[in-house]
N, C-alpha and C. Protein backbone atom coordinates (compact mmCIF):
# COMPACT_ATOMS: atom_id res chain seq x y z
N UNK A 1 7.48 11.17 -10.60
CA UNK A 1 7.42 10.47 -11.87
C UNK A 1 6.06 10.75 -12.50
N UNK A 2 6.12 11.01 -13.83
CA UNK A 2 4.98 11.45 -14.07
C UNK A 2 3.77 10.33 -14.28
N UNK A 3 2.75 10.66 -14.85
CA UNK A 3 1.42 9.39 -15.46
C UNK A 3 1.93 8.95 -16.51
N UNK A 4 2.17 7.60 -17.22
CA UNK A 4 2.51 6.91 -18.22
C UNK A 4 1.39 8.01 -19.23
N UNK A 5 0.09 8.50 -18.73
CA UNK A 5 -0.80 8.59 -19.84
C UNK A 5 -0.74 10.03 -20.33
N UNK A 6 0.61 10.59 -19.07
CA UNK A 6 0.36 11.96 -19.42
C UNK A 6 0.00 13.12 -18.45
N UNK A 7 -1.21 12.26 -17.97
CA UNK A 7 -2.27 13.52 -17.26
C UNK A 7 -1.54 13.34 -16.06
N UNK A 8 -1.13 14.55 -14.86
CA UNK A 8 -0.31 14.83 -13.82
C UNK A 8 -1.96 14.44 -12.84
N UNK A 9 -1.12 13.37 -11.63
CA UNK A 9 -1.98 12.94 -11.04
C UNK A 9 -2.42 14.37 -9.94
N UNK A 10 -3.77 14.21 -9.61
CA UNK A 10 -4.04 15.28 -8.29
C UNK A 10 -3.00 15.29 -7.23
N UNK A 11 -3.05 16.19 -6.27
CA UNK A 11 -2.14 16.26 -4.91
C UNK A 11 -2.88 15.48 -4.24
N UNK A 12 -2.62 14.73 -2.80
CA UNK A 12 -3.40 14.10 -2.26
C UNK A 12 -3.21 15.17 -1.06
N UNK A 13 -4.54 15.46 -0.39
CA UNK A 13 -4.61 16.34 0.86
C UNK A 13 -3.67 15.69 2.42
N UNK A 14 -2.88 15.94 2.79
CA UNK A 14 -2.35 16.23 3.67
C UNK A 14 -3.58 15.72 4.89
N UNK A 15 -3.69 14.25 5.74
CA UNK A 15 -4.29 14.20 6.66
C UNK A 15 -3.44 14.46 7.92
N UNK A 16 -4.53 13.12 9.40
CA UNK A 16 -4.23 13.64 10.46
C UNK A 16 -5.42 12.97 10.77
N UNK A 17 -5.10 13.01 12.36
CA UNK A 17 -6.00 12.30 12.68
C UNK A 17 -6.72 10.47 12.65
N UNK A 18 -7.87 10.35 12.64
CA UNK A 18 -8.66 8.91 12.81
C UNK A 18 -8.66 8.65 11.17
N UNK A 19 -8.86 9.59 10.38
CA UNK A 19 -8.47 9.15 8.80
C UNK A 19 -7.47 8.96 8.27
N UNK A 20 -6.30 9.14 8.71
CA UNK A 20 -4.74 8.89 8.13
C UNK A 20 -4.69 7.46 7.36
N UNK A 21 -5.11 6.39 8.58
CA UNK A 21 -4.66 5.22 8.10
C UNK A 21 -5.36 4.87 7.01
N UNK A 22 -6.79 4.89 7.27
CA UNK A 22 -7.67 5.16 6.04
C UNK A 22 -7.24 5.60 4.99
N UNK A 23 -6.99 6.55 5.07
CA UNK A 23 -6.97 7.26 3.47
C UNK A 23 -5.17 6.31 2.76
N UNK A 24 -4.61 6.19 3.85
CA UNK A 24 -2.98 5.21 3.41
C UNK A 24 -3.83 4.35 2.68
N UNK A 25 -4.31 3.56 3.35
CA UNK A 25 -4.92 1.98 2.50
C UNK A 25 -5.79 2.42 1.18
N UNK A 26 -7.03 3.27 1.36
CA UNK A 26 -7.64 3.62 0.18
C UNK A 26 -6.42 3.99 -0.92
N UNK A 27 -6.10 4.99 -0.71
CA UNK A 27 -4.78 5.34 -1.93
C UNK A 27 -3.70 4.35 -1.75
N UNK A 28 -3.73 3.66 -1.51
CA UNK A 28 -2.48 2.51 -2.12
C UNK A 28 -3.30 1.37 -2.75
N UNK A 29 -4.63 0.91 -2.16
CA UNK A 29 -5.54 0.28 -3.04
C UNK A 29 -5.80 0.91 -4.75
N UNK A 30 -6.35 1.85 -4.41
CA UNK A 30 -6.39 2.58 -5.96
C UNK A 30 -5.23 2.96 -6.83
N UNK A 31 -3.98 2.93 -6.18
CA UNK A 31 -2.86 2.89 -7.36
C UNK A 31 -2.35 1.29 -7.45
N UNK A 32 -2.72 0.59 -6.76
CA UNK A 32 -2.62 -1.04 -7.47
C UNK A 32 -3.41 -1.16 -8.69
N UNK A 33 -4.82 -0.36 -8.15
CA UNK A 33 -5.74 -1.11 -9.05
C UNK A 33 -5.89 -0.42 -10.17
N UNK A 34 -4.77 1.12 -10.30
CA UNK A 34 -5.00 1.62 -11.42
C UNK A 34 -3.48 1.31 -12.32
N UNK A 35 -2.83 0.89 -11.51
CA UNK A 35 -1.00 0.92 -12.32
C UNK A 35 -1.15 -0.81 -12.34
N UNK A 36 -1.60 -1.76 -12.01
CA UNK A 36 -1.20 -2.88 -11.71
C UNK A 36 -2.15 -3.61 -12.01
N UNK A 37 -3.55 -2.93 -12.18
CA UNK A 37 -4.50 -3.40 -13.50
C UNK A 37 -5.92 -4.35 -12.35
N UNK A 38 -5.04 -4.46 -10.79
CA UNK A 38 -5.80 -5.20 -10.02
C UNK A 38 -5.52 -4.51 -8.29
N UNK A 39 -6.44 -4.40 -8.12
CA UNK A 39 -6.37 -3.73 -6.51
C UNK A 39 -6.76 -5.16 -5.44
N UNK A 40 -6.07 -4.63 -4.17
CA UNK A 40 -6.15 -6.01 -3.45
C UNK A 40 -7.25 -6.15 -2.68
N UNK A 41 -7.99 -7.12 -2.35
CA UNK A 41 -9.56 -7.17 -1.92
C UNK A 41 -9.35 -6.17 -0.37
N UNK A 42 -8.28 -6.19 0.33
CA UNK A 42 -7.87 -6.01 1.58
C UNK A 42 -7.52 -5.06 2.05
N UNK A 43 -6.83 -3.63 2.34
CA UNK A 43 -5.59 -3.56 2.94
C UNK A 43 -5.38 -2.72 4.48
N UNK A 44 -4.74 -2.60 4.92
CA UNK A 44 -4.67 -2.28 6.35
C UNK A 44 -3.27 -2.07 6.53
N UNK A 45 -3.23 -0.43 7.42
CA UNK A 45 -1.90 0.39 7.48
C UNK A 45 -1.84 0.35 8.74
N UNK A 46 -0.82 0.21 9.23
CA UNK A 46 -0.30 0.63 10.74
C UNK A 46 1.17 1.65 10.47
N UNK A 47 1.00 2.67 11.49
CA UNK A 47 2.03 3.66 12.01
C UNK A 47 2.59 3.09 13.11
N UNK A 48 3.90 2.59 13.12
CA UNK A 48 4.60 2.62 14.22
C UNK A 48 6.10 2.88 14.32
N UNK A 49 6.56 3.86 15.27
CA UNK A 49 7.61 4.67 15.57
C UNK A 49 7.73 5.22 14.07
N UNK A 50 8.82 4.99 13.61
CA UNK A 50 9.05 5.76 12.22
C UNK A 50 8.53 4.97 10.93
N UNK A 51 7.97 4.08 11.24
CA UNK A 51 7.82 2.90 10.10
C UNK A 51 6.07 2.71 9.69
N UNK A 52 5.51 2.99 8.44
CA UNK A 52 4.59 2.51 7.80
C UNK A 52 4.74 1.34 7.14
N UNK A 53 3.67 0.50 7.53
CA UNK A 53 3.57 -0.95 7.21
C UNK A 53 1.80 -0.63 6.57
N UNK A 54 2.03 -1.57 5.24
CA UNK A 54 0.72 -1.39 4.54
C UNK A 54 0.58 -2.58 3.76
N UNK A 55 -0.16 -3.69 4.67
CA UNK A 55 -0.53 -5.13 4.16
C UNK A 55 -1.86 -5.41 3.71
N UNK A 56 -1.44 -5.84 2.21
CA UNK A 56 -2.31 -5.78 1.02
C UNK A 56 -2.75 -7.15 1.25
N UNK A 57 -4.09 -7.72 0.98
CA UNK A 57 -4.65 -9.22 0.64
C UNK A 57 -4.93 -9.35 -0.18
N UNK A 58 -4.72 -10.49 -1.07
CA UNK A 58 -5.51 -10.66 -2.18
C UNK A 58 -5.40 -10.02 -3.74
N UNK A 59 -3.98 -10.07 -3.56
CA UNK A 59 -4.13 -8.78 -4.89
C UNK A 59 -3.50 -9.38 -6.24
N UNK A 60 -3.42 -10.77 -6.33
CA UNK A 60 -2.41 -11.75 -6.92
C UNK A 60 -3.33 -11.63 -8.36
N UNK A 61 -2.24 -11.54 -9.58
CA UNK A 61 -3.67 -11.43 -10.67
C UNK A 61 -4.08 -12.80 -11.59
N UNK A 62 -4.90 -13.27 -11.89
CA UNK A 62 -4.74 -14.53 -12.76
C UNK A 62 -3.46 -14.83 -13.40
N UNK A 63 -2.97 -14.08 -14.17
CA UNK A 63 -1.84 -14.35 -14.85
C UNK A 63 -0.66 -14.89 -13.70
N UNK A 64 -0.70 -14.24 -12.97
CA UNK A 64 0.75 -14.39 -11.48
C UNK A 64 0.06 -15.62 -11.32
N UNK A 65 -1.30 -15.72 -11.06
CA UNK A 65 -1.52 -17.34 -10.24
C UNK A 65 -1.23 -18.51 -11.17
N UNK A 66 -1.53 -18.36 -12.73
CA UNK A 66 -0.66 -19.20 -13.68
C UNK A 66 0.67 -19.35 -13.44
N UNK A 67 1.17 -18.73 -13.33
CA UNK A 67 2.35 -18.84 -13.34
C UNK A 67 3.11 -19.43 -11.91
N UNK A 68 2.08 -19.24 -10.86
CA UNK A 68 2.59 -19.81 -9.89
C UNK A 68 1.97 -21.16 -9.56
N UNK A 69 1.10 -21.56 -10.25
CA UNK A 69 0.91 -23.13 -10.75
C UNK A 69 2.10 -23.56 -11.62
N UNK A 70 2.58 -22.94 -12.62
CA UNK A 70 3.27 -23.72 -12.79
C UNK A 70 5.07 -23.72 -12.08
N UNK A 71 4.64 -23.68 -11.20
CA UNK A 71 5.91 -23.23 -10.48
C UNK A 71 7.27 -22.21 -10.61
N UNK A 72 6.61 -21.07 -11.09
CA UNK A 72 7.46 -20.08 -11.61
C UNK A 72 7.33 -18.65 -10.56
N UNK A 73 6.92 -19.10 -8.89
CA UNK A 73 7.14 -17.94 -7.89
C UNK A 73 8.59 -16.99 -8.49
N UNK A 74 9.62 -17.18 -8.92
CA UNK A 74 10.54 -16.70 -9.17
C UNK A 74 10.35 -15.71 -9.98
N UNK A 75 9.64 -15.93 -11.11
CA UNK A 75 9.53 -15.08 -12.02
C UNK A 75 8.46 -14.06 -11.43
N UNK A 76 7.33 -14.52 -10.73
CA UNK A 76 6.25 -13.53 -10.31
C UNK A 76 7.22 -12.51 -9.12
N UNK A 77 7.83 -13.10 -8.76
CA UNK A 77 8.40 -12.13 -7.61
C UNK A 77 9.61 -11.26 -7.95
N UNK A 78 9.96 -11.71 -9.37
CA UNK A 78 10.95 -10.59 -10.13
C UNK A 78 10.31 -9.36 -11.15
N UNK A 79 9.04 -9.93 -11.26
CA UNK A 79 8.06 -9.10 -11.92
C UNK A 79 7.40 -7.76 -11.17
N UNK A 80 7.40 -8.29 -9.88
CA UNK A 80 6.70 -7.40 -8.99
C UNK A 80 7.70 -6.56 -8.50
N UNK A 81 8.95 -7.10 -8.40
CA UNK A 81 10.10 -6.41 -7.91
C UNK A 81 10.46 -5.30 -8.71
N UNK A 82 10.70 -5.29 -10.43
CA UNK A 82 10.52 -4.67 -11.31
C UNK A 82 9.36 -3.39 -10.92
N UNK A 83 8.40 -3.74 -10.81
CA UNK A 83 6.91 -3.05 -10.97
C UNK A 83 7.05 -1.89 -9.73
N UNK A 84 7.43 -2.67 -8.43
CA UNK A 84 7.73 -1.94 -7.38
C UNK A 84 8.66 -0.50 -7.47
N UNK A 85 10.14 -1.13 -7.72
CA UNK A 85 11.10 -0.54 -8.62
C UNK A 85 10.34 1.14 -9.34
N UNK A 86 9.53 0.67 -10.31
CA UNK A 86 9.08 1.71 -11.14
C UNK A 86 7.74 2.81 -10.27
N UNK A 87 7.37 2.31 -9.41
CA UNK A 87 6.10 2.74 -8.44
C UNK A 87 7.21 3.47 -7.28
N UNK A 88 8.16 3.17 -7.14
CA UNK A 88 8.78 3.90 -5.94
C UNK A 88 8.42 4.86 -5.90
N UNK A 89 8.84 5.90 -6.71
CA UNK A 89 8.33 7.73 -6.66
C UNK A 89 7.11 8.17 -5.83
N UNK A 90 6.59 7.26 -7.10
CA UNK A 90 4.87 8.00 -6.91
C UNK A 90 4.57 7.31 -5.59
N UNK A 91 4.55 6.16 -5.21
CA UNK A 91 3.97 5.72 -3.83
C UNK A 91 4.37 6.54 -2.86
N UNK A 92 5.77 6.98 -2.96
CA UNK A 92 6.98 7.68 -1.88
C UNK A 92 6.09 8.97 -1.85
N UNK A 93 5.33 9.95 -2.69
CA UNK A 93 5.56 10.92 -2.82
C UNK A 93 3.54 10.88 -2.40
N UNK A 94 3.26 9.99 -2.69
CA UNK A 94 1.63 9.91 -1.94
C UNK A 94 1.87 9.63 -0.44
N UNK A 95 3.11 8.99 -0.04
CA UNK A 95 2.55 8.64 1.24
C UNK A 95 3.09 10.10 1.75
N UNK A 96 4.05 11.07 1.08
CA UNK A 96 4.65 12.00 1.96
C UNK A 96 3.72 13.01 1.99
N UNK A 97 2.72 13.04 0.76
CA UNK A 97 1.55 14.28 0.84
C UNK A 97 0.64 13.99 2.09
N UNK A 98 0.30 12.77 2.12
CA UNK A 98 -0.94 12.40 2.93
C UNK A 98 -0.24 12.95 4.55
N UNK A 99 0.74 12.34 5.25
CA UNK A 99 1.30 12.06 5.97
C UNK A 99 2.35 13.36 7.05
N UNK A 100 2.84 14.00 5.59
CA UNK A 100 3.31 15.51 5.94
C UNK A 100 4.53 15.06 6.43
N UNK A 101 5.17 13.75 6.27
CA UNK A 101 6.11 13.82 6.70
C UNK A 101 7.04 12.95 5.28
N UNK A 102 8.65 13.26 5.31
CA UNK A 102 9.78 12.49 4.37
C UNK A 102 9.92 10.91 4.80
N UNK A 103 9.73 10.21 3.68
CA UNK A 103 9.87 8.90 3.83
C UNK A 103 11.35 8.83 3.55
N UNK A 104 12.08 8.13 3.87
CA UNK A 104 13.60 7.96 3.35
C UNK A 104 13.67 7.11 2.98
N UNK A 105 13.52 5.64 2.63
CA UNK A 105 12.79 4.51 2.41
C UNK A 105 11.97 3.71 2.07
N UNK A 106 11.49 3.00 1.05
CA UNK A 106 10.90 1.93 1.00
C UNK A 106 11.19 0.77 -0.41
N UNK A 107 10.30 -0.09 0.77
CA UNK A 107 10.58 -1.59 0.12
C UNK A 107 9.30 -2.41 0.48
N UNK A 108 9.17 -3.38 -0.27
CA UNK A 108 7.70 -4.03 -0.90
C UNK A 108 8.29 -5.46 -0.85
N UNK A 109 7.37 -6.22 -0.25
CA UNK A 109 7.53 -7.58 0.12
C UNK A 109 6.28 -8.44 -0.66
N UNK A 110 6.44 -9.43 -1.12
CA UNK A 110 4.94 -10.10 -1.94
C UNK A 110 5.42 -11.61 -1.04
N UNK A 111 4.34 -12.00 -1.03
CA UNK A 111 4.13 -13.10 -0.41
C UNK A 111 3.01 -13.87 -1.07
N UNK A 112 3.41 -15.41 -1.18
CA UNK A 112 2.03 -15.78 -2.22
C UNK A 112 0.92 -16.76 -1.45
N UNK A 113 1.63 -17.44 -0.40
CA UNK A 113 0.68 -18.24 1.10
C UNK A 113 0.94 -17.87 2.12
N UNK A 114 -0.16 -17.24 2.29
CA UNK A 114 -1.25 -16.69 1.85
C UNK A 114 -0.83 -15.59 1.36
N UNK A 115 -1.86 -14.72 0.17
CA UNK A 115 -1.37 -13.31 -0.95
C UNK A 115 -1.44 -12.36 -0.16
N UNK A 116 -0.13 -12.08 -0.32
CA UNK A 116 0.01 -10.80 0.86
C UNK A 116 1.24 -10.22 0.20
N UNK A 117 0.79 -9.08 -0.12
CA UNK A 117 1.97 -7.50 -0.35
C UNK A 117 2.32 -6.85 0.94
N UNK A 118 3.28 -6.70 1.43
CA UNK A 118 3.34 -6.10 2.13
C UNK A 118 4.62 -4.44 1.79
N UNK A 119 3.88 -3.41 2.21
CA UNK A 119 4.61 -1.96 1.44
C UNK A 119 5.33 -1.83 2.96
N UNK A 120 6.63 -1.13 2.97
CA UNK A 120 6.86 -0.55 4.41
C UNK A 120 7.79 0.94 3.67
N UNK A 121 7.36 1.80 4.77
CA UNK A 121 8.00 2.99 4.56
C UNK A 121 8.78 3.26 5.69
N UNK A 122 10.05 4.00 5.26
CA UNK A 122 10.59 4.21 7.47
C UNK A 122 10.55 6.08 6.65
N UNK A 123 10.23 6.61 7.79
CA UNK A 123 9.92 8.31 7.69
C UNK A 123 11.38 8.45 8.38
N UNK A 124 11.77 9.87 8.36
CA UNK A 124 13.14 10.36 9.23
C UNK A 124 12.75 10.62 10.06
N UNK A 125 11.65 10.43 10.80
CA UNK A 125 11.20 10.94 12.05
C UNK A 125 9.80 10.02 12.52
N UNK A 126 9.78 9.78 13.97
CA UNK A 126 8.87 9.08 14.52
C UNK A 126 7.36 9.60 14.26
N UNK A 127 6.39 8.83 14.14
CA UNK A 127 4.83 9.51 13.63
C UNK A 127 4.63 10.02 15.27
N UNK A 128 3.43 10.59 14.38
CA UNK A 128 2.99 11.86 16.26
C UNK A 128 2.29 10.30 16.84
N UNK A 129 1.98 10.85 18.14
CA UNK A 129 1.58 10.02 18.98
C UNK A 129 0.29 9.65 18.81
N UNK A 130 -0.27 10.78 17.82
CA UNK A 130 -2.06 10.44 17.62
C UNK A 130 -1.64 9.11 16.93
N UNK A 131 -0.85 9.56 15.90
CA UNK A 131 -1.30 8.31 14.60
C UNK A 131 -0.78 7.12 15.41
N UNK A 132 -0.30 6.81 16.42
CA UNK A 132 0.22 5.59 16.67
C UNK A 132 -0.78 5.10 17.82
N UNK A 133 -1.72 5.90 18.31
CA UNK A 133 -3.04 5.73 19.07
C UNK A 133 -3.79 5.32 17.83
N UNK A 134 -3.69 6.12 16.98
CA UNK A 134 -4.83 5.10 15.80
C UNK A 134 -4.47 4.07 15.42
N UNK A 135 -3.22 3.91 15.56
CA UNK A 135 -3.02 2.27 14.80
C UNK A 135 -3.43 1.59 16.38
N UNK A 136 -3.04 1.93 17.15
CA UNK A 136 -3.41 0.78 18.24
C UNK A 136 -4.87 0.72 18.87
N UNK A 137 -5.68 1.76 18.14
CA UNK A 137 -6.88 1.71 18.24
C UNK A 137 -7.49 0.63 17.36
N UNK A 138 -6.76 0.78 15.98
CA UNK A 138 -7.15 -0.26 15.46
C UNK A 138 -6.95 -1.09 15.58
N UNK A 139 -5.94 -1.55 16.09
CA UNK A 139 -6.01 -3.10 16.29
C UNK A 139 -6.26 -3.57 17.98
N UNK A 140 -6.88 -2.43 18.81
CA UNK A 140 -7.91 -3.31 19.88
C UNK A 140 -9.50 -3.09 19.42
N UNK A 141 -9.60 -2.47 18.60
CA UNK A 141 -11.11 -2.36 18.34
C UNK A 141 -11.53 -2.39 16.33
N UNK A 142 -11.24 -2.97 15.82
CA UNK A 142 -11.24 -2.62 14.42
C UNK A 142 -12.00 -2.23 13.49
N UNK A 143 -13.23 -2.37 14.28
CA UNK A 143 -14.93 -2.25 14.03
C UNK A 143 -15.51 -0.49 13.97
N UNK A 144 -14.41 -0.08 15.23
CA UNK A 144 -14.40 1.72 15.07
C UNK A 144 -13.49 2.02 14.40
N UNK A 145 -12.48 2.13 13.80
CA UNK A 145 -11.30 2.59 13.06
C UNK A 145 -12.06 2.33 11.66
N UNK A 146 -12.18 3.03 11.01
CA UNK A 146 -11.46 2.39 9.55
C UNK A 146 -10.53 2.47 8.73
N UNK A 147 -9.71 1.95 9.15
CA UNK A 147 -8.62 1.44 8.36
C UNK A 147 -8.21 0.38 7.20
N UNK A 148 -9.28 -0.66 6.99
CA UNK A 148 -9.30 -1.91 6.38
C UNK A 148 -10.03 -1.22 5.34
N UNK A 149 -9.71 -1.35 4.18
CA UNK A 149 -10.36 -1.39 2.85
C UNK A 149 -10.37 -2.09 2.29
N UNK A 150 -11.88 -2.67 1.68
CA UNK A 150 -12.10 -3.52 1.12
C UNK A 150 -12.30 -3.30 -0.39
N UNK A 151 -11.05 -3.92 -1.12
CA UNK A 151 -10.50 -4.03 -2.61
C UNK A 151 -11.73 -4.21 -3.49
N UNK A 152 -11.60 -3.91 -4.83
CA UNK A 152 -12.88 -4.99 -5.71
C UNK A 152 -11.34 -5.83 -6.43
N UNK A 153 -12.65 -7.19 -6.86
CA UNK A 153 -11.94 -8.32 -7.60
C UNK A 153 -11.31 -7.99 -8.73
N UNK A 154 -10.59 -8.49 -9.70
CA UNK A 154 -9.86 -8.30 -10.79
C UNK A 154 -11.11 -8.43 -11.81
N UNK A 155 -11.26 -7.08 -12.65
CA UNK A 155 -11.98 -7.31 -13.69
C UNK A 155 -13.11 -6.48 -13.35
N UNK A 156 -13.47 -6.16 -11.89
CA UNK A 156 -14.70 -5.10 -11.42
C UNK A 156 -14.53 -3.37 -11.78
């Protein structure tokens, strides 16, 4: 799908390795915060068997939190559903550059207590065994991995 503005986005390089998950979260941070006007303070990817999971914090925008004061979760979560909807391609087609592998799948979960997006991809095929040592690296040690990216606020 092309750029609303026109300009054909770059390829994203093809990782591997201790940067995979990294670079998942950085580039899904920066197309929130460039299609969706707000990137999430948070996010953090895990590879496991065939399935990418990529849980966003914090990414709720003033307007959604109006609206979910006034008790209208319904509408924010048909909005995002919409938004998702239209992001399929391009997300599908960043995670398959980075990754080197076909996603067949995905679907996007929002959650508002606590703000949490959650992206999942299932690939046609199980991730190599590195990337699933990096996700479980990261989550016994999280301090060496980087995987967690930290978002800027709405308006930075």
């Amino acid at each position: 799908m092309p750029d609303p503005s026109g300009v054909p986005e770059p390829p994203h390089e093809q990782q591997e390795g201790p940067g995979l998950l990294a670079s998942i979260s950085r580039q899904m941070v920066q197309a929130m915060k460039k299609f969706y006007g707000k990137g999430p303070v948070r996010a953090k990817s895990y590879l496991v068997d065939d399935l990418l999971f990529v849980v966003m914090r914090g990414g709720t925008t003033t307007a959604e939190k109006t609206m979910l004061e006034a008790d209208r979760a319904d509408a924010v979560r048909e909005f995002r559903q919409q938004f998702e909807n239209e992001m399929a391609e391009r997300l599908i087609g960043t995670i398959e550059q980075l990754t080197g592998r076909k996603v067949l799948t995905y679907q996007s979960q929002v959650l508002f207590d606590p703000d949490i997006a959650l992206e999942i991809f299932v690939f046609d095929e199980p991730v190599s065994e590195a990337a699933q040592r990096e996700t479980a690296e990261a989550l016994l040690n999280p301090e060496k991995v980087g995987v967690e990216i930290q978002g800027e606020t709405e308006g930075s």
